[in-house]
C-alpha atoms as a PDB file:
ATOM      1  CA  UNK A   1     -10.059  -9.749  -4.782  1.00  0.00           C
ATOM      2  CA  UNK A   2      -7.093  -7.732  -3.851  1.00  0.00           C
ATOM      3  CA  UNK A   3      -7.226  -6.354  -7.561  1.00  0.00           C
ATOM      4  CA  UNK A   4     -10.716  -4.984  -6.780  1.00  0.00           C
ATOM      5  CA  UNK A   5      -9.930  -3.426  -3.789  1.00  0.00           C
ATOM      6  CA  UNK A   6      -7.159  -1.607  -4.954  1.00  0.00           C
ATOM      7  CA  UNK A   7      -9.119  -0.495  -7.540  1.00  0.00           C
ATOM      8  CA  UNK A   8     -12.198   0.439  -5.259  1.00  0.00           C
ATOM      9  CA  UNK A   9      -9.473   2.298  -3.245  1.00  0.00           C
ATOM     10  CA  UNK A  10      -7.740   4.155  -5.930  1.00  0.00           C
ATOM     11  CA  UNK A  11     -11.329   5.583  -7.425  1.00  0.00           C
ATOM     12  CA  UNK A  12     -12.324   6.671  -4.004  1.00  0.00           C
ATOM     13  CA  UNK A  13      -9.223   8.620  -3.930  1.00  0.00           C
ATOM     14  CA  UNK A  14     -10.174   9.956  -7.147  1.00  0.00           C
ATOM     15  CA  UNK A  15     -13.217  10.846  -6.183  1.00  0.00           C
ATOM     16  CA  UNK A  16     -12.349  12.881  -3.110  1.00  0.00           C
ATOM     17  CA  UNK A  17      -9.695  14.921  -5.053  1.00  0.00           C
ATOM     18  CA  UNK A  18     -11.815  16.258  -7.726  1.00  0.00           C
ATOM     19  CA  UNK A  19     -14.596  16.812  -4.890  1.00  0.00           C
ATOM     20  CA  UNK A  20     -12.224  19.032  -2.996  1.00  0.00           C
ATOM     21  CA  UNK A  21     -11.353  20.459  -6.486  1.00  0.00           C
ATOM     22  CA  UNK A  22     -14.742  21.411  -7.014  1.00  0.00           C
ATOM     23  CA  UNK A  23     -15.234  22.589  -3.836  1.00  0.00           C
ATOM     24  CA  UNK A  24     -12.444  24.859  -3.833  1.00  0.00           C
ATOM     25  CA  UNK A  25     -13.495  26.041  -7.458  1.00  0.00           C
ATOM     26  CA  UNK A  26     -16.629  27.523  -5.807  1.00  0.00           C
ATOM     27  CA  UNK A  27     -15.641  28.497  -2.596  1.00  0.00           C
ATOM     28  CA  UNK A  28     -15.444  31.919  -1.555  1.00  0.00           C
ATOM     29  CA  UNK A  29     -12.334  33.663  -2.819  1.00  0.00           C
ATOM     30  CA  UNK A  30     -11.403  34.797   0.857  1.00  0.00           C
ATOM     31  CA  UNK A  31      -8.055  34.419   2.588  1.00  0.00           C
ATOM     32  CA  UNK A  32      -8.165  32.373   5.834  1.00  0.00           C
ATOM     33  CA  UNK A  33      -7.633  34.463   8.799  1.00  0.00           C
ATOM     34  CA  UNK A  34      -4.310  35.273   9.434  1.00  0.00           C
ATOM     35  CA  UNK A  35      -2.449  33.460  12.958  1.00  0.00           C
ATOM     36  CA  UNK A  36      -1.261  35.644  15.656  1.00  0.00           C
ATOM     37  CA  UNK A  37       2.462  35.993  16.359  1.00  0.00           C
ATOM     38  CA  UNK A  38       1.434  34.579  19.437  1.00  0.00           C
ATOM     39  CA  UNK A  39      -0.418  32.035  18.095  1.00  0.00           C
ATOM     40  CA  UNK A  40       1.524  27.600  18.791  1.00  0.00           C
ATOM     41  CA  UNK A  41       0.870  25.953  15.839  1.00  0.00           C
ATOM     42  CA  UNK A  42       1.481  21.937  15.875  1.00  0.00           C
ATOM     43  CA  UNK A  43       1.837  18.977  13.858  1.00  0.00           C
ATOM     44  CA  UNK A  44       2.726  14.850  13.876  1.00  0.00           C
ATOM     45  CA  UNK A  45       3.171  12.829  11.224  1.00  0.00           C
ATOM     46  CA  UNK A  46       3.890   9.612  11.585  1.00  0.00           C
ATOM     47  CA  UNK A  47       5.551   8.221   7.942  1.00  0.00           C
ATOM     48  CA  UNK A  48       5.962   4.930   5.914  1.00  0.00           C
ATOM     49  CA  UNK A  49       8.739   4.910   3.475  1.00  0.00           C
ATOM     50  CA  UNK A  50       8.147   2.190   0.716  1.00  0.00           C
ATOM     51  CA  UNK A  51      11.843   1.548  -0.821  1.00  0.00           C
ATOM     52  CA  UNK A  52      11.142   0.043  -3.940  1.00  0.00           C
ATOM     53  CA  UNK A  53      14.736  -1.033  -4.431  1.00  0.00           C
ATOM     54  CA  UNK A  54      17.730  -1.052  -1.938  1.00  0.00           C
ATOM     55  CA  UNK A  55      20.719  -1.263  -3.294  1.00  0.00           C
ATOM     56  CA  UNK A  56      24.813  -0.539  -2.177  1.00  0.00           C
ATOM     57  CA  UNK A  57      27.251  -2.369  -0.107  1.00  0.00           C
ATOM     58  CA  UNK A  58      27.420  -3.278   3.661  1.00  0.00           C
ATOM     59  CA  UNK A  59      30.975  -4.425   5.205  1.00  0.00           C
ATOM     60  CA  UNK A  60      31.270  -6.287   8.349  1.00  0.00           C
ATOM     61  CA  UNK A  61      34.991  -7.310   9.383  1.00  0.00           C
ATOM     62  CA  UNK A  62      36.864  -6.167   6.619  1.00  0.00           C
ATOM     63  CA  UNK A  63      34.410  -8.360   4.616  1.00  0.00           C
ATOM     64  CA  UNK A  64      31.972  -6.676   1.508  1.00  0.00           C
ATOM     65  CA  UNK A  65      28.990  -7.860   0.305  1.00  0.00           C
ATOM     66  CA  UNK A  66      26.347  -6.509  -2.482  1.00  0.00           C
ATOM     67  CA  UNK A  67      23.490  -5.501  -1.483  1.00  0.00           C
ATOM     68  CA  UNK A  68      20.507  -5.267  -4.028  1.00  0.00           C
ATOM     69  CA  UNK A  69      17.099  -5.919  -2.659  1.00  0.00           C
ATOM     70  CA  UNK A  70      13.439  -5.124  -3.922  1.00  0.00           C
ATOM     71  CA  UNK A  71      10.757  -4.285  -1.903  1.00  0.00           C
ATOM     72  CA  UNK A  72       9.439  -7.860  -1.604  1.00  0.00           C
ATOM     73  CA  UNK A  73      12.272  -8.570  -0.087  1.00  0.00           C
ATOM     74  CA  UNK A  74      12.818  -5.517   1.976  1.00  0.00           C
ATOM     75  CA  UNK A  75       9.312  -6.425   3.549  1.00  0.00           C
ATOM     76  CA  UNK A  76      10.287 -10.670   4.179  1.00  0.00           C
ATOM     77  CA  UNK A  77      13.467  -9.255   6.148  1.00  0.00           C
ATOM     78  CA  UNK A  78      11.561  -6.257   8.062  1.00  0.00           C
ATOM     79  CA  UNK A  79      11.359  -6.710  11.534  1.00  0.00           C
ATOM     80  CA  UNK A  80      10.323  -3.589  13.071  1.00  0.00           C
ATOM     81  CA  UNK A  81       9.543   0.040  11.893  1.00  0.00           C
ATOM     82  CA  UNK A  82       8.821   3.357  13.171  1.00  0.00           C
ATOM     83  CA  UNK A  83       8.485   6.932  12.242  1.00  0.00           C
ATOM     84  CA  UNK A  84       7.415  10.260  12.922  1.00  0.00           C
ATOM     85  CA  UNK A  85       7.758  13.968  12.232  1.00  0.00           C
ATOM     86  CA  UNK A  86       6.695  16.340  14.995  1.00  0.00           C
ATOM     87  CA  UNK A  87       6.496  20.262  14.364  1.00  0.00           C
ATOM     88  CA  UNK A  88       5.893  23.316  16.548  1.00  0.00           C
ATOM     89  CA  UNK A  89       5.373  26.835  15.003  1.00  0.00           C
ATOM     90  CA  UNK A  90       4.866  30.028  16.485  1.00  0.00           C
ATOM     91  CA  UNK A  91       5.271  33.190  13.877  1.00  0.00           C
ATOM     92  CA  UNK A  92       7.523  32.392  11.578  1.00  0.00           C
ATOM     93  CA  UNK A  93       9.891  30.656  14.181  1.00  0.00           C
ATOM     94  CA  UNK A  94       9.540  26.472  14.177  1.00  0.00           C
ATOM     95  CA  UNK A  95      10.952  23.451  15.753  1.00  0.00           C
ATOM     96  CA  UNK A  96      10.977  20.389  14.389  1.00  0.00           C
ATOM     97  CA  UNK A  97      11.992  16.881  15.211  1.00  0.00           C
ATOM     98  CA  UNK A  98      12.220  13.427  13.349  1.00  0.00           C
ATOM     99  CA  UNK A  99      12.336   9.891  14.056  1.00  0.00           C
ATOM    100  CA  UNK A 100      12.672   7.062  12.716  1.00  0.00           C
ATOM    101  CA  UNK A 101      13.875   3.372  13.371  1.00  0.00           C
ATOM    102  CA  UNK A 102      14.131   0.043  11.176  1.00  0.00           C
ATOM    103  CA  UNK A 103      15.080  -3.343  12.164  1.00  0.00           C
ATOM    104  CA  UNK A 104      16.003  -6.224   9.141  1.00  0.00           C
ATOM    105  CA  UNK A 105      16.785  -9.574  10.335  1.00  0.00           C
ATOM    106  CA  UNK A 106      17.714 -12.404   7.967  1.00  0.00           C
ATOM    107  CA  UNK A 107      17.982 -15.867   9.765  1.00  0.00           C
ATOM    108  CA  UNK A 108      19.195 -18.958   7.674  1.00  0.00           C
ATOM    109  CA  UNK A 109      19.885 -22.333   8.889  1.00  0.00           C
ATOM    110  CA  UNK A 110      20.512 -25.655   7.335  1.00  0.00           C
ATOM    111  CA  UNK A 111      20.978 -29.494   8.430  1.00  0.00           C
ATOM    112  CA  UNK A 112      24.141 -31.918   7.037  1.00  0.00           C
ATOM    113  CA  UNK A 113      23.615 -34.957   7.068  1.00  0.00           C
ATOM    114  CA  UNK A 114      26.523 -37.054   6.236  1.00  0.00           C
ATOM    115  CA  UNK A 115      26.523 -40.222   4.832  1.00  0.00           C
ATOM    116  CA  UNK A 116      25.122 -42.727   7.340  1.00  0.00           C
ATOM    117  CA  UNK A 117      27.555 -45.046   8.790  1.00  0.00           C
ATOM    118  CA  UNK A 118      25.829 -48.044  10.496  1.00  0.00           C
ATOM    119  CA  UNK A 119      28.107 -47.281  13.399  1.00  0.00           C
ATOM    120  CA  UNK A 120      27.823 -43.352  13.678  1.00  0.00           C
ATOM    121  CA  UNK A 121      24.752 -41.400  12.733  1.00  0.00           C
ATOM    122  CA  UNK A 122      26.076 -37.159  12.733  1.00  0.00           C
ATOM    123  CA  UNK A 123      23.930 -34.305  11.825  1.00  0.00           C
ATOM    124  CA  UNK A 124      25.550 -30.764  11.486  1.00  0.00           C
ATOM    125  CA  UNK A 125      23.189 -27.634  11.983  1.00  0.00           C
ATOM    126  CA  UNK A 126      24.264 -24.478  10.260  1.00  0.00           C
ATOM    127  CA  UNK A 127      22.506 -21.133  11.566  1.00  0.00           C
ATOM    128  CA  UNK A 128      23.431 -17.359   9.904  1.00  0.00           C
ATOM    129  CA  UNK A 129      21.961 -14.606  11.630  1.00  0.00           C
ATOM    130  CA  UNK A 130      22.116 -10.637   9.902  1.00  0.00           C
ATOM    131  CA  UNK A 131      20.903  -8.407  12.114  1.00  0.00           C
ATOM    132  CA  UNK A 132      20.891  -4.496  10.944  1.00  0.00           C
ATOM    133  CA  UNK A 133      19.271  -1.832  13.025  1.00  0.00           C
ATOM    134  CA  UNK A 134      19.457   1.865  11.930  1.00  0.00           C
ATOM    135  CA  UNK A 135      17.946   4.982  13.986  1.00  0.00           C
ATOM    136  CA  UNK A 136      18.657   8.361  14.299  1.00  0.00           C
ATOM    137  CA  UNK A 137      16.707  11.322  15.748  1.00  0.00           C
ATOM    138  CA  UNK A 138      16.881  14.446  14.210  1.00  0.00           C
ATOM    139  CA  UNK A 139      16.682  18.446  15.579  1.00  0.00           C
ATOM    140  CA  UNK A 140      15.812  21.281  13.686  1.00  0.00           C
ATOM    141  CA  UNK A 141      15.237  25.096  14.313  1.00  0.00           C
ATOM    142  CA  UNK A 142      13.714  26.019  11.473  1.00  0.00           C
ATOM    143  CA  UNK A 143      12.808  29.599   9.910  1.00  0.00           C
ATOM    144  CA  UNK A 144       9.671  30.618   7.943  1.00  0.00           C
ATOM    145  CA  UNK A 145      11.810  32.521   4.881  1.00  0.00           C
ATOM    146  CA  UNK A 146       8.990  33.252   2.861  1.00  0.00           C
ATOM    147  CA  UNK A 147       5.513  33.335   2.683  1.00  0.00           C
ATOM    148  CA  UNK A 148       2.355  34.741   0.974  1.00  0.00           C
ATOM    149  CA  UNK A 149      -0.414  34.291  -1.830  1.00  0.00           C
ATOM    150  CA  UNK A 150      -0.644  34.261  -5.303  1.00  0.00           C
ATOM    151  CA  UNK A 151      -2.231  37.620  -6.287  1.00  0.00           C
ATOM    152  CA  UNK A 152      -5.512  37.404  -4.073  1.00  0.00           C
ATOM    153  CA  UNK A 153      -6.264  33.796  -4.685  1.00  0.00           C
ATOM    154  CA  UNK A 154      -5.954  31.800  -1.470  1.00  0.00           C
ATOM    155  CA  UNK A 155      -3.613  29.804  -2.876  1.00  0.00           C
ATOM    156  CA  UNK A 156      -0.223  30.097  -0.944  1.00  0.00           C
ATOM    157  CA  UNK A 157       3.589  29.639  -1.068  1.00  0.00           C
ATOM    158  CA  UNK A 158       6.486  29.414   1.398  1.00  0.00           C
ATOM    159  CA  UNK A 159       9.882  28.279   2.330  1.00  0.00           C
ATOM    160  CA  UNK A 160      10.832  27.022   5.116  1.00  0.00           C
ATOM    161  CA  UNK A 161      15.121  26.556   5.957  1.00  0.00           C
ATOM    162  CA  UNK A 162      16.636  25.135   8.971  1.00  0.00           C
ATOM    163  CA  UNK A 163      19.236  23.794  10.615  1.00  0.00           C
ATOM    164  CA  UNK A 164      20.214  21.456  13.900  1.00  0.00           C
ATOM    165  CA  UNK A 165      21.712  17.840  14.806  1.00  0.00           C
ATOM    166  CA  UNK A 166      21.134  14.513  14.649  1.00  0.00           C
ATOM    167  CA  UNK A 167      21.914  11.467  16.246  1.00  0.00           C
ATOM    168  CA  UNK A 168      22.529   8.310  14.613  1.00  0.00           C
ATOM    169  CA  UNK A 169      22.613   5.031  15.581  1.00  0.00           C
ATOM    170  CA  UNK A 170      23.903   1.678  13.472  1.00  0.00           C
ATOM    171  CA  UNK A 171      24.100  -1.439  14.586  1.00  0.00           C
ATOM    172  CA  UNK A 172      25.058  -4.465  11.714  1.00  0.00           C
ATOM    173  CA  UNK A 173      26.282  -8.247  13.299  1.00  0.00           C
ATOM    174  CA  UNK A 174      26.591 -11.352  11.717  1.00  0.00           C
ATOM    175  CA  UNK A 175      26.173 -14.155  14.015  1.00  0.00           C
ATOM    176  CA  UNK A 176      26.846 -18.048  13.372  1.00  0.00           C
ATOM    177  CA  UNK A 177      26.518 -21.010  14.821  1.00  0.00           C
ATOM    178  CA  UNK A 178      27.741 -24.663  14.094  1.00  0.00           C
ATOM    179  CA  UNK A 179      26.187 -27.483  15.898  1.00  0.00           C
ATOM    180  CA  UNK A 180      27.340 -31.166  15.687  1.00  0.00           C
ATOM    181  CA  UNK A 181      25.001 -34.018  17.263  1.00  0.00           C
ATOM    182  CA  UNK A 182      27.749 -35.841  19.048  1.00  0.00           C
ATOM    183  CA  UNK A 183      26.704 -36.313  22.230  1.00  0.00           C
ATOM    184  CA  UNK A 184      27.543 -33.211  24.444  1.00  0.00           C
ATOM    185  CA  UNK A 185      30.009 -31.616  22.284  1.00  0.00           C
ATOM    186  CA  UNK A 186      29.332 -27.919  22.633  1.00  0.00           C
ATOM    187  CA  UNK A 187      28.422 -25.731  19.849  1.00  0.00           C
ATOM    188  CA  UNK A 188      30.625 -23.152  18.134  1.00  0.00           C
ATOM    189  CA  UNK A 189      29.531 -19.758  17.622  1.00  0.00           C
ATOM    190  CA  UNK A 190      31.146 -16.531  16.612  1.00  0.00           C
ATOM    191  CA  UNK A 191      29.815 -13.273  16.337  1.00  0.00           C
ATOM    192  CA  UNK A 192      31.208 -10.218  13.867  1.00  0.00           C
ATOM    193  CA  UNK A 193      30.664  -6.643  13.772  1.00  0.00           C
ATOM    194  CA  UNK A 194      29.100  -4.231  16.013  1.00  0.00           C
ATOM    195  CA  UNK A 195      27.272  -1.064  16.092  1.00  0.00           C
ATOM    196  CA  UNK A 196      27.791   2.957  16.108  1.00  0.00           C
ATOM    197  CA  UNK A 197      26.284   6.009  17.617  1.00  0.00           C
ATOM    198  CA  UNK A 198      27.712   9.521  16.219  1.00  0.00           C
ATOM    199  CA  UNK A 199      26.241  13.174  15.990  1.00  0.00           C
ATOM    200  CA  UNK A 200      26.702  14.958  12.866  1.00  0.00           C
ATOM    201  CA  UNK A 201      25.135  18.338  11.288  1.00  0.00           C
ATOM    202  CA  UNK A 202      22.135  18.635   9.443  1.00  0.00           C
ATOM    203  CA  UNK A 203      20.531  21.372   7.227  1.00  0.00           C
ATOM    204  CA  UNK A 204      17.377  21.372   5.117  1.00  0.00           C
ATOM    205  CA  UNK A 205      14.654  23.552   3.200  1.00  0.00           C
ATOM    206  CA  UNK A 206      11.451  23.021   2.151  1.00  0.00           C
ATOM    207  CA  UNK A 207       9.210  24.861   0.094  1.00  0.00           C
ATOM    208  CA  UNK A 208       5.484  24.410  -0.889  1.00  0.00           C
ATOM    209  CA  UNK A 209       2.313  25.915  -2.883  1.00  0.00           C
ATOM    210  CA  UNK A 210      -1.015  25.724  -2.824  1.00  0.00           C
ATOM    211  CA  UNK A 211      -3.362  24.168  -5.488  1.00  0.00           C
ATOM    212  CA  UNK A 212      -6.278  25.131  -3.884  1.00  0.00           C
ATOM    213  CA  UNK A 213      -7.637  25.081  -0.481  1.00  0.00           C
ATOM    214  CA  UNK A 214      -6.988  21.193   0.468  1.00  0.00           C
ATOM    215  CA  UNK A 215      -4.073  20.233  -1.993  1.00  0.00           C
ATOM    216  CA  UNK A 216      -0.262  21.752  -1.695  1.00  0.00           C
ATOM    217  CA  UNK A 217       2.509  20.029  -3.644  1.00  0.00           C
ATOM    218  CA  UNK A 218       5.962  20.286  -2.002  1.00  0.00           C
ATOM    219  CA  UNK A 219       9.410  19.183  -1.796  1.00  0.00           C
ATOM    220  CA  UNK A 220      11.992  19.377   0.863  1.00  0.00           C
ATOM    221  CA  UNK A 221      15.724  17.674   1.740  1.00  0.00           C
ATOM    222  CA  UNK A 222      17.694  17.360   4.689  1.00  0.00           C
ATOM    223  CA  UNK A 223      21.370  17.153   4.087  1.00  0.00           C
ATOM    224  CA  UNK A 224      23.751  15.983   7.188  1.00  0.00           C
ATOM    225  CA  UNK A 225      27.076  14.154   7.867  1.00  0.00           C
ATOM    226  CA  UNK A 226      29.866  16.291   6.518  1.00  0.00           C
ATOM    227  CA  UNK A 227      32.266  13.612   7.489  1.00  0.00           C
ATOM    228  CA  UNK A 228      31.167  13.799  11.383  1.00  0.00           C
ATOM    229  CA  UNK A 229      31.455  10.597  13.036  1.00  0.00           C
ATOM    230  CA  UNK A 230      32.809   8.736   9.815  1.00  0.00           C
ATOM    231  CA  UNK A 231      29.558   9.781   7.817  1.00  0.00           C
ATOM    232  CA  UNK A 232      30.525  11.236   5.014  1.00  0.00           C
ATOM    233  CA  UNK A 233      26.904  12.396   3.771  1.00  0.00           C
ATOM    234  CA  UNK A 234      23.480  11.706   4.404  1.00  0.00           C
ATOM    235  CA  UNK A 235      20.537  12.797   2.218  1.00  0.00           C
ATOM    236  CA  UNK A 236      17.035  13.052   1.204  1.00  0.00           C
ATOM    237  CA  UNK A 237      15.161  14.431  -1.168  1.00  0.00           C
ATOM    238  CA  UNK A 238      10.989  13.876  -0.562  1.00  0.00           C
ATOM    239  CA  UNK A 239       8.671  15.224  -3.618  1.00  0.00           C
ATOM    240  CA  UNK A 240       4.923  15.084  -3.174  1.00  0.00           C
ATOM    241  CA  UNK A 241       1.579  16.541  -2.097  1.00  0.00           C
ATOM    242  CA  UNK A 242      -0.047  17.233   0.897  1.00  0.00           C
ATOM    243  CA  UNK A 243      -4.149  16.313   0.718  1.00  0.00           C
ATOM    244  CA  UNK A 244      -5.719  18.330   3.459  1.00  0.00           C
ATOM    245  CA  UNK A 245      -9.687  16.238   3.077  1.00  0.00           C
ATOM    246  CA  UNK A 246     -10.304  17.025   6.625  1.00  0.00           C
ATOM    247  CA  UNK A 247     -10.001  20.229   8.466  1.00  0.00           C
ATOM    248  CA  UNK A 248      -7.361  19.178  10.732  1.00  0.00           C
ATOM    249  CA  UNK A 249      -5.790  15.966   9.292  1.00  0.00           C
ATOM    250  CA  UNK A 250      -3.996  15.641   5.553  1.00  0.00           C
ATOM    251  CA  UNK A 251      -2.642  12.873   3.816  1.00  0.00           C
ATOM    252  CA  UNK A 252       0.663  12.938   2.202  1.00  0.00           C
ATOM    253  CA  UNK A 253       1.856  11.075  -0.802  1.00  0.00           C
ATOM    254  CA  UNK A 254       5.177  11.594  -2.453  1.00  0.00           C
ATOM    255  CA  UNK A 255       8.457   9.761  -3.703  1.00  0.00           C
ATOM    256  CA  UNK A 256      11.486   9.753  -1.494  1.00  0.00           C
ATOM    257  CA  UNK A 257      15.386   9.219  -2.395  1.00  0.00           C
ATOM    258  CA  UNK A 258      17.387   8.464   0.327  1.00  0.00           C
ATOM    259  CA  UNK A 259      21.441   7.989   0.890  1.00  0.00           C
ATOM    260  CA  UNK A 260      24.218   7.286   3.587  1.00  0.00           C
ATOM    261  CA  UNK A 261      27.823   6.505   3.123  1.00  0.00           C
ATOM    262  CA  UNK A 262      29.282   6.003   6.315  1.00  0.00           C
ATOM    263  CA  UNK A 263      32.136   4.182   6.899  1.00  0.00           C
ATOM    264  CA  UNK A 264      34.477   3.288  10.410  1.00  0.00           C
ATOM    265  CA  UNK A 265      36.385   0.772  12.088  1.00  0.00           C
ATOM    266  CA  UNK A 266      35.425  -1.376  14.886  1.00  0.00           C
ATOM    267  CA  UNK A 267      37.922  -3.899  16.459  1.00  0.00           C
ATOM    268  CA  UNK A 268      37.195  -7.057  14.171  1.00  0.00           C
ATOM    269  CA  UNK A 269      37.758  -4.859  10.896  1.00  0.00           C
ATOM    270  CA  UNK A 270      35.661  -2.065   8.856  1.00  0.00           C
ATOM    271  CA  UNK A 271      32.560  -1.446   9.468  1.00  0.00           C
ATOM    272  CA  UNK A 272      30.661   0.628   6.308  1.00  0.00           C
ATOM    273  CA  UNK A 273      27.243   1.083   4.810  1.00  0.00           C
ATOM    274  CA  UNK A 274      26.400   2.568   1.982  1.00  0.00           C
ATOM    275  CA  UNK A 275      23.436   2.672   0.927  1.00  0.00           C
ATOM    276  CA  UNK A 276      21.157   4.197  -1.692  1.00  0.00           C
ATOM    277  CA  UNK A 277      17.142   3.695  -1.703  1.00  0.00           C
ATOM    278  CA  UNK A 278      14.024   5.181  -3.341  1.00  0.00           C
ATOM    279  CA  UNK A 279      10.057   4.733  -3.136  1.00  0.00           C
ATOM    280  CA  UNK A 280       6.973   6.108  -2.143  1.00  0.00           C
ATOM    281  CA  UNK A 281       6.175   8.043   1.268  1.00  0.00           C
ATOM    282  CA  UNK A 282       2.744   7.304   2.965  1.00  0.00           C
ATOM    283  CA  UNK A 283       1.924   9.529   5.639  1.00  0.00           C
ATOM    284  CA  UNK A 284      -1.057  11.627   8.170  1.00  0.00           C
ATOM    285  CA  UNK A 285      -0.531  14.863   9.267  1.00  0.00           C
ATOM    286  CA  UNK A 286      -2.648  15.963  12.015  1.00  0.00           C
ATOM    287  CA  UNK A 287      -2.866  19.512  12.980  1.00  0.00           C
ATOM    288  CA  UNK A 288      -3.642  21.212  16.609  1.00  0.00           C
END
């Protein structure tokens, strides 16, 4: 069933695309009215980024481990997401903001039982808890660089560059707990690691043409860290195409690489995570 669905879903999507194709072929070969200087343009997209594999190392207290996860596995340890990417334009002057939030948990526990004595029955319960949070929100004034049409087709370019701040937050602990049934002997638990807020610079471009009047394929990267905070980079780099099948909402499919090395010290040890992922970006753009 979910074979047939997909496929049902993936012709639809076919279907639509060389529809607005065809459309486009015949339309009127008229530029859309130009904006005012004057003129707020808006936008919010709210994102899902798909990493097909995860892969790098995390430390916690001095301690290393691998980290190599697909995105099966990336989904049985997700938590919580969120994300969005909110724009204001006015000329060639914009503002734009991003956020985004994840939340893996991995919770393992076991039971020992020892060999039973007729005299003493003991059962030991293990419990390992990995909690990692990471956040940040991101500020950009951005600049319009270039812009225009392809002879007088209404198919259009630009490039877009900006620049601004953003704040990170990451949060990795390790919790565990041993529990021995003997009576009212109190567990022992310990807890390692911490988490980390620092500001750091970002820049970024993006650029973008159109196909015809409802498809644009684009690319664009932010690039911050610069060693601010104990990050020593953070990167992106987001290839795709922007599906405009409504007049004011799109949908957005691409392939996103992503990458932090960041590295401190916290007062049980080092604290580091460096990370590399890649998959596909799902998003809706709606436009005001």
């Amino acid at each position: 069933m979910s074979v047939i669905r997909a496929v049902a879903i993936i012709s639809g999507l076919i279907a639509l695309f060389f529809s607005c194709a065809i459309s486009a072929q015949y339309a009127p070969q008229s530029r859309p009215p130009a904006t005012t200087v004057d003129d707020w343009r808006f936008a919010a997209t709210p994102y899902i980024f798909l990493p097909l594999r995860t892969k790098g190392k995390a430390t916690v207290a001095d301690t290393t481990v691998d980290v190599d996860l697909n995105l099966r596995k990336t989904l049985e340890l997700l938590n919580a997401a969120f994300s969005v990417r909110l724009e204001a334009w006015r000329g060639r002057f914009g503002l734009v903001s991003d956020l985004y939030y994840v939340h893996l948990n991995l919770n393992e526990g076991t039971t020992i039982a020892p060999p039973q004595n007729p005299q003493l029955d003991i059962d030991v319960d293990i419990d390992v808890n990995v909690d990692v949070h990471q956040a940040w929100v991101a500020a950009f004034g951005a600049y319009r660089v270039l812009q225009g049409y392809f002879g007088e087709s209404e198919r259009r370019y630009f490039w877009d560059m900006g620049v601004g701040v953003r704040w990170n937050r990451l949060r990795q602990e390790v919790k565990a707990r041993v529990g021995i049934d003997i009576g009212r002997m109190p567990e022992i638990q310990n807890r390692l690691g911490g988490r980390k807020s620092w500001w750091e610079p970002t820049i970024g471009t993006r650029v973008g043409f159109a196909v015809n009047d409802c498809l644009t394929l684009g690319a664009r990267t932010e690039i911050g860290g610069f060693g601010a905070g104990g990050d020593d980079l953070q990167w992106n780099l987001l290839a795709g195409l922007d599906w405009r099948a409504w007049k004011t909402t799109s949908l957005r499919l691409g392939y996103q690489y992503y990458s932090i090395n960041y590295s401190d010290r916290l007062s049980d040890g080092r604290f580091a995570y460096d990370i590399t992922q890649h998959g596909p970006y799902l998003a809706v753009t709606w436009r005001w």
